[in-house]
Protein backbone atom coordinates (compact mmCIF):
# COMPACT_ATOMS: atom_id res chain seq x y z
CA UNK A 1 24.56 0.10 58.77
CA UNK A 2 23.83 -2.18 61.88
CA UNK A 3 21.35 -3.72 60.41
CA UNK A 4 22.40 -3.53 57.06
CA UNK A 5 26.22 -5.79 58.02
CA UNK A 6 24.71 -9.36 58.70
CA UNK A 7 23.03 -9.39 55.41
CA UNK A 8 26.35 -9.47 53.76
CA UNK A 9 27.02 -12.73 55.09
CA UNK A 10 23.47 -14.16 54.58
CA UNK A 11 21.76 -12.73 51.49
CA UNK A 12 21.64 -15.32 49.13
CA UNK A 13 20.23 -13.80 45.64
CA UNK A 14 21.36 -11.86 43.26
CA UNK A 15 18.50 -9.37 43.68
CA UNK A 16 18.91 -9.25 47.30
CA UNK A 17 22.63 -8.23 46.73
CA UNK A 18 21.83 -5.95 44.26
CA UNK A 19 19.29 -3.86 46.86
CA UNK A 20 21.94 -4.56 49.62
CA UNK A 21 25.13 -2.60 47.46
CA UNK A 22 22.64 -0.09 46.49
CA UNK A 23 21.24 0.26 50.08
CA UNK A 24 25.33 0.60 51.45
CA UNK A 25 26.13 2.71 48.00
CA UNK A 26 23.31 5.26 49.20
CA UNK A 27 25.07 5.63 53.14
CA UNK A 28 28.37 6.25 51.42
CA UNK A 29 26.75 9.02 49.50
CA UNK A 30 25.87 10.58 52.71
CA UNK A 31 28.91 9.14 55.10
CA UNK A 32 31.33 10.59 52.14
CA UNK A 33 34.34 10.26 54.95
CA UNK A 34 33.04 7.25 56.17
CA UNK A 35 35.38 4.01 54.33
CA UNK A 36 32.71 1.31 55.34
CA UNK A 37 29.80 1.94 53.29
CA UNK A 38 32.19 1.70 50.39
CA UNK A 39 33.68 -1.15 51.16
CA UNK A 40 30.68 -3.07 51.84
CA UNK A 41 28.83 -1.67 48.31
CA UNK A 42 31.84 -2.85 46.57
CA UNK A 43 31.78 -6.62 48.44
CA UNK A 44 28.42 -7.14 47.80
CA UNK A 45 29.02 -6.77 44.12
CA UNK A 46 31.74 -8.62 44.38
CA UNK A 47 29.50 -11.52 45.85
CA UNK A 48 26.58 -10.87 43.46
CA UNK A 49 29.60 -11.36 40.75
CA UNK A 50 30.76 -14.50 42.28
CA UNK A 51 26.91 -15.74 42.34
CA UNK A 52 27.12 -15.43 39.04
CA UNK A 53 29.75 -16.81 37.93
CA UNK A 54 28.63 -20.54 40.27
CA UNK A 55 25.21 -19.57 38.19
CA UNK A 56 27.72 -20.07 34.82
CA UNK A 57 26.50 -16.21 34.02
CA UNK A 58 29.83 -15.42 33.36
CA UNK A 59 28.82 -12.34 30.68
CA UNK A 60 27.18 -10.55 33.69
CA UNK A 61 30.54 -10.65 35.91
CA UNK A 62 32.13 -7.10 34.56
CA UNK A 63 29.35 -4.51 34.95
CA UNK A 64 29.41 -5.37 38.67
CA UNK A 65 33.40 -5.82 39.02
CA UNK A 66 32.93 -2.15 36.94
CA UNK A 67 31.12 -0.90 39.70
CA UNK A 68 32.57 -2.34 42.51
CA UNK A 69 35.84 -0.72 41.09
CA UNK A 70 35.46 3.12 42.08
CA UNK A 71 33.94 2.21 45.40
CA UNK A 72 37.24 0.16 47.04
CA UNK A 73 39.03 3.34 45.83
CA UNK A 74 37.25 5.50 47.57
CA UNK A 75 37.36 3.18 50.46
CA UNK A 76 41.18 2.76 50.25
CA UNK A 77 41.47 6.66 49.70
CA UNK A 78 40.00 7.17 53.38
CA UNK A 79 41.49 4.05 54.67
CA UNK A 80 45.05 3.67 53.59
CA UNK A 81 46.65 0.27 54.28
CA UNK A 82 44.04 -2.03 55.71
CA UNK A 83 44.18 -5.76 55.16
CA UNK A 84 40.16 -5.51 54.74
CA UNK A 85 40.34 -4.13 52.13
CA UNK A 86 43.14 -5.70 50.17
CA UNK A 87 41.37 -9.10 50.86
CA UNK A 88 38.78 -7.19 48.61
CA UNK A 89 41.00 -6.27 46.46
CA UNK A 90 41.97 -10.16 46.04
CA UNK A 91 38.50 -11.11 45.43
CA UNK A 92 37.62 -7.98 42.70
CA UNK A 93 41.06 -9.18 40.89
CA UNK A 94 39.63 -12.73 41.45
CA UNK A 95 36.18 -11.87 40.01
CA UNK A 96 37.25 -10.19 36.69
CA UNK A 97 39.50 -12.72 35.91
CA UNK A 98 36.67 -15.33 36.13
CA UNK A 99 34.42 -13.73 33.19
CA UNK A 100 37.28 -14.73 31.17
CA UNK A 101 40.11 -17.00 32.74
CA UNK A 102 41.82 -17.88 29.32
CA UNK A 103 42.58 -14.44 28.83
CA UNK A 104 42.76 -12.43 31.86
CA UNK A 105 44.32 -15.21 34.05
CA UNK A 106 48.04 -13.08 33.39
CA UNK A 107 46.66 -9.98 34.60
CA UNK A 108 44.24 -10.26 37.15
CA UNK A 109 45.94 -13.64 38.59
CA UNK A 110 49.12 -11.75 39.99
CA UNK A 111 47.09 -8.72 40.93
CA UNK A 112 45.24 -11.24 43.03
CA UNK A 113 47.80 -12.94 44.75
CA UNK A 114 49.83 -9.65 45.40
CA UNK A 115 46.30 -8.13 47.03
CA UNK A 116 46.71 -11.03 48.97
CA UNK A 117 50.02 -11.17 50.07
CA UNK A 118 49.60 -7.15 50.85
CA UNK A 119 46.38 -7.57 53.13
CA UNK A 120 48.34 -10.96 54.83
CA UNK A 121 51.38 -8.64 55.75
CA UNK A 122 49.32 -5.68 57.20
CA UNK A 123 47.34 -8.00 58.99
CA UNK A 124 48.47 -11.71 59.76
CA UNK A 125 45.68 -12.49 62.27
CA UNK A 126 42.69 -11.43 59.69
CA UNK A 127 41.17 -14.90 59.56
CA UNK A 128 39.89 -13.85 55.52
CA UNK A 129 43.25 -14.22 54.66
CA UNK A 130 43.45 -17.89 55.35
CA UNK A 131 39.87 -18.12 54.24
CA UNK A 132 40.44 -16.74 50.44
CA UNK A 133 44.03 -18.54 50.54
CA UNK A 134 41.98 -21.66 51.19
CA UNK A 135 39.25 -21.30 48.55
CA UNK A 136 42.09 -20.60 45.70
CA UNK A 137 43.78 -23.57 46.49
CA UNK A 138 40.12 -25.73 46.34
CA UNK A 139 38.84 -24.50 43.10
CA UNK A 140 42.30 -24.20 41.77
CA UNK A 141 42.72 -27.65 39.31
CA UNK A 142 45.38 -29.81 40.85
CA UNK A 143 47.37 -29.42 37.03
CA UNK A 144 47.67 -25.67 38.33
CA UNK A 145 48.72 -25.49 41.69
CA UNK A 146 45.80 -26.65 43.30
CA UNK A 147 45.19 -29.09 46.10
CA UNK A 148 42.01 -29.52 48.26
CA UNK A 149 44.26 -31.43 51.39
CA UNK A 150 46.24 -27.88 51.55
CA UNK A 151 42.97 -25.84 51.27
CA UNK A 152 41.57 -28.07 54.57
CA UNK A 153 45.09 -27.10 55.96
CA UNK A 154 44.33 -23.11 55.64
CA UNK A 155 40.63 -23.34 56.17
CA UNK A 156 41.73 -24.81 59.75
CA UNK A 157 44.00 -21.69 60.29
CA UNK A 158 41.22 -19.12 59.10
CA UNK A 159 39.06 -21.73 61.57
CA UNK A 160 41.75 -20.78 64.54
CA UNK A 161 41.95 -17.00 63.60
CA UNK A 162 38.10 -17.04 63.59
CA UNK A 163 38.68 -18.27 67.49
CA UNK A 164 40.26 -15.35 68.22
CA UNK A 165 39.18 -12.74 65.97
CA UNK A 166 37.22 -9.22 67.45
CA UNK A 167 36.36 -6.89 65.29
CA UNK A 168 36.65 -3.45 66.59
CA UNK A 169 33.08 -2.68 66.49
CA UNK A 170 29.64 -4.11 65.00
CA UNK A 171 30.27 -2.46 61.82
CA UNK A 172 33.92 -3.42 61.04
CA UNK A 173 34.42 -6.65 58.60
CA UNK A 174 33.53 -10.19 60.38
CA UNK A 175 32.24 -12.08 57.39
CA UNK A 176 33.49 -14.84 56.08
CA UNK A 177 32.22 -17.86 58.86
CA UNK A 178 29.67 -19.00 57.22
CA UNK A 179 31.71 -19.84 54.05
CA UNK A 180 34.32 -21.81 55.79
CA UNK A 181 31.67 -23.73 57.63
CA UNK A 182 30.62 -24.62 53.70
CA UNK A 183 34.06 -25.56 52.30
CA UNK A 184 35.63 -27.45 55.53
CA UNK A 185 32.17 -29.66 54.96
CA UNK A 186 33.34 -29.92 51.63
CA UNK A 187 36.69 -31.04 52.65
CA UNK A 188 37.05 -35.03 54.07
C-alpha cells in the first residue's frame, strides 16, 4: 500500500482511479481485517465520481457511489468511530447527491453535514475537516448558504491543521494538500 497511498492524491484520470480502487479493492480482499484498503477503494471512487461530475458526467456518478458504498462499511465495521472515515462519509453523501441535486439535495444534504459534524467531533485537529467545510461553502451558491470569503476563512484553518498534522504512519490518511493549495489560489 506504500506505494499505492500517494497516488490518491495525484492520479488525475478517471482510468487511473479506476485501476487505483481496484488495485486497493484487491489488498482488502487479502488484508480482510485490515480498514485501510477499504477506505482508500472507496475514496478513490469517490474521487473518480467527483471527476465526473466537474466532467458534467453526472449519469456515471451512482455506479461508483454504489460501489464505494459496501467498502466504507466494511471499513467502519473494523474501525469504529474514526473521523477519517466520516469525512468519507461526507464526501459519498456529497457525491450521490450531485448526480441529482434537485432531488436528492433533502436526503443526502443532511447526511452530509451530520458525517461532517460526526468526523469534526471525534477529531477536531483532522485538517480534512476544515478542508471539505471549506469546499461546501465555495461551490455552495451564495442564494444557499454559500460564501467564498468564509471558505478562504476555513481553508486557512485546514492550512494551520495541515502545519501540525502527523499521521500515525505512511499508510494512514494525509491527503487533501494538494486540493487546498488549488482552492486558496482560487480564493483572492
Amino acid at each position: 500500500m506504500e506505494k499505492l497511498v500517494p497516488a490518491v492524491d495525484t492520479t488525475r484520470s478517471v482510468t487511473g482511479l479506476a485501476e487505483l480502487a481496484n488495485a486497493f479493492q484487491r489488498i482488502a480482499e487479502v488484508e480482510k481485517t485490515q480498514w485501510l484498503p477499504y477506505y482508500y477503494a472507496a475514496l478513490v471512487n469517490v474521487n473518480s465520481a467527483n471527476m465526473l461530475f466537474a466532467n458534467g458526467q453526472t449519469d456515471q456518478i451512482d455506479p461508483l457511489t454504489d460501489k464505494a458504498v459496501p467498502l466504507l462499511a466494511k471499513a467502519e465495521e473494523l474501525q469504529k468511530d474514526n473521523s477519517e472515515i466520516f469525512c468519507l462519509k461526507k464526501m459519498l453523501n456529497t457525491a450521490k447527491m450531485m448526480a441529482d441535486p434537485q432531488n436528492r439535495y433533502m436526503t443526502y444534504g443532511p447526511a452530509a453535514a451530520e458525517a461532517l459534524a460526526k468526523a469534526k467531533e471525534l477529531n477536531p485537529d483532522n485538517p480534512r475537516v476544515y478542508l471539505l467545510e471549506g469546499q461546501d461553502l465555495f461551490f455552495t451558491p451564495e442564494q444557499f448558504g454559500g460564501d467564498k470569503q468564509e471558505a478562504k476563512k476555513k481553508f486557512e484553518e485546514a492550512s494551520k491543521k495541515f502545519e501540525s498534522y502527523k499521521p500515525e504512519d505512511s499508510i494512514s490518511p494525509n491527503w487533501g494538500r494538494g486540493q487546498l493549495s488549488y482552492f486558496l489560489s482560487q480564493i483572492k
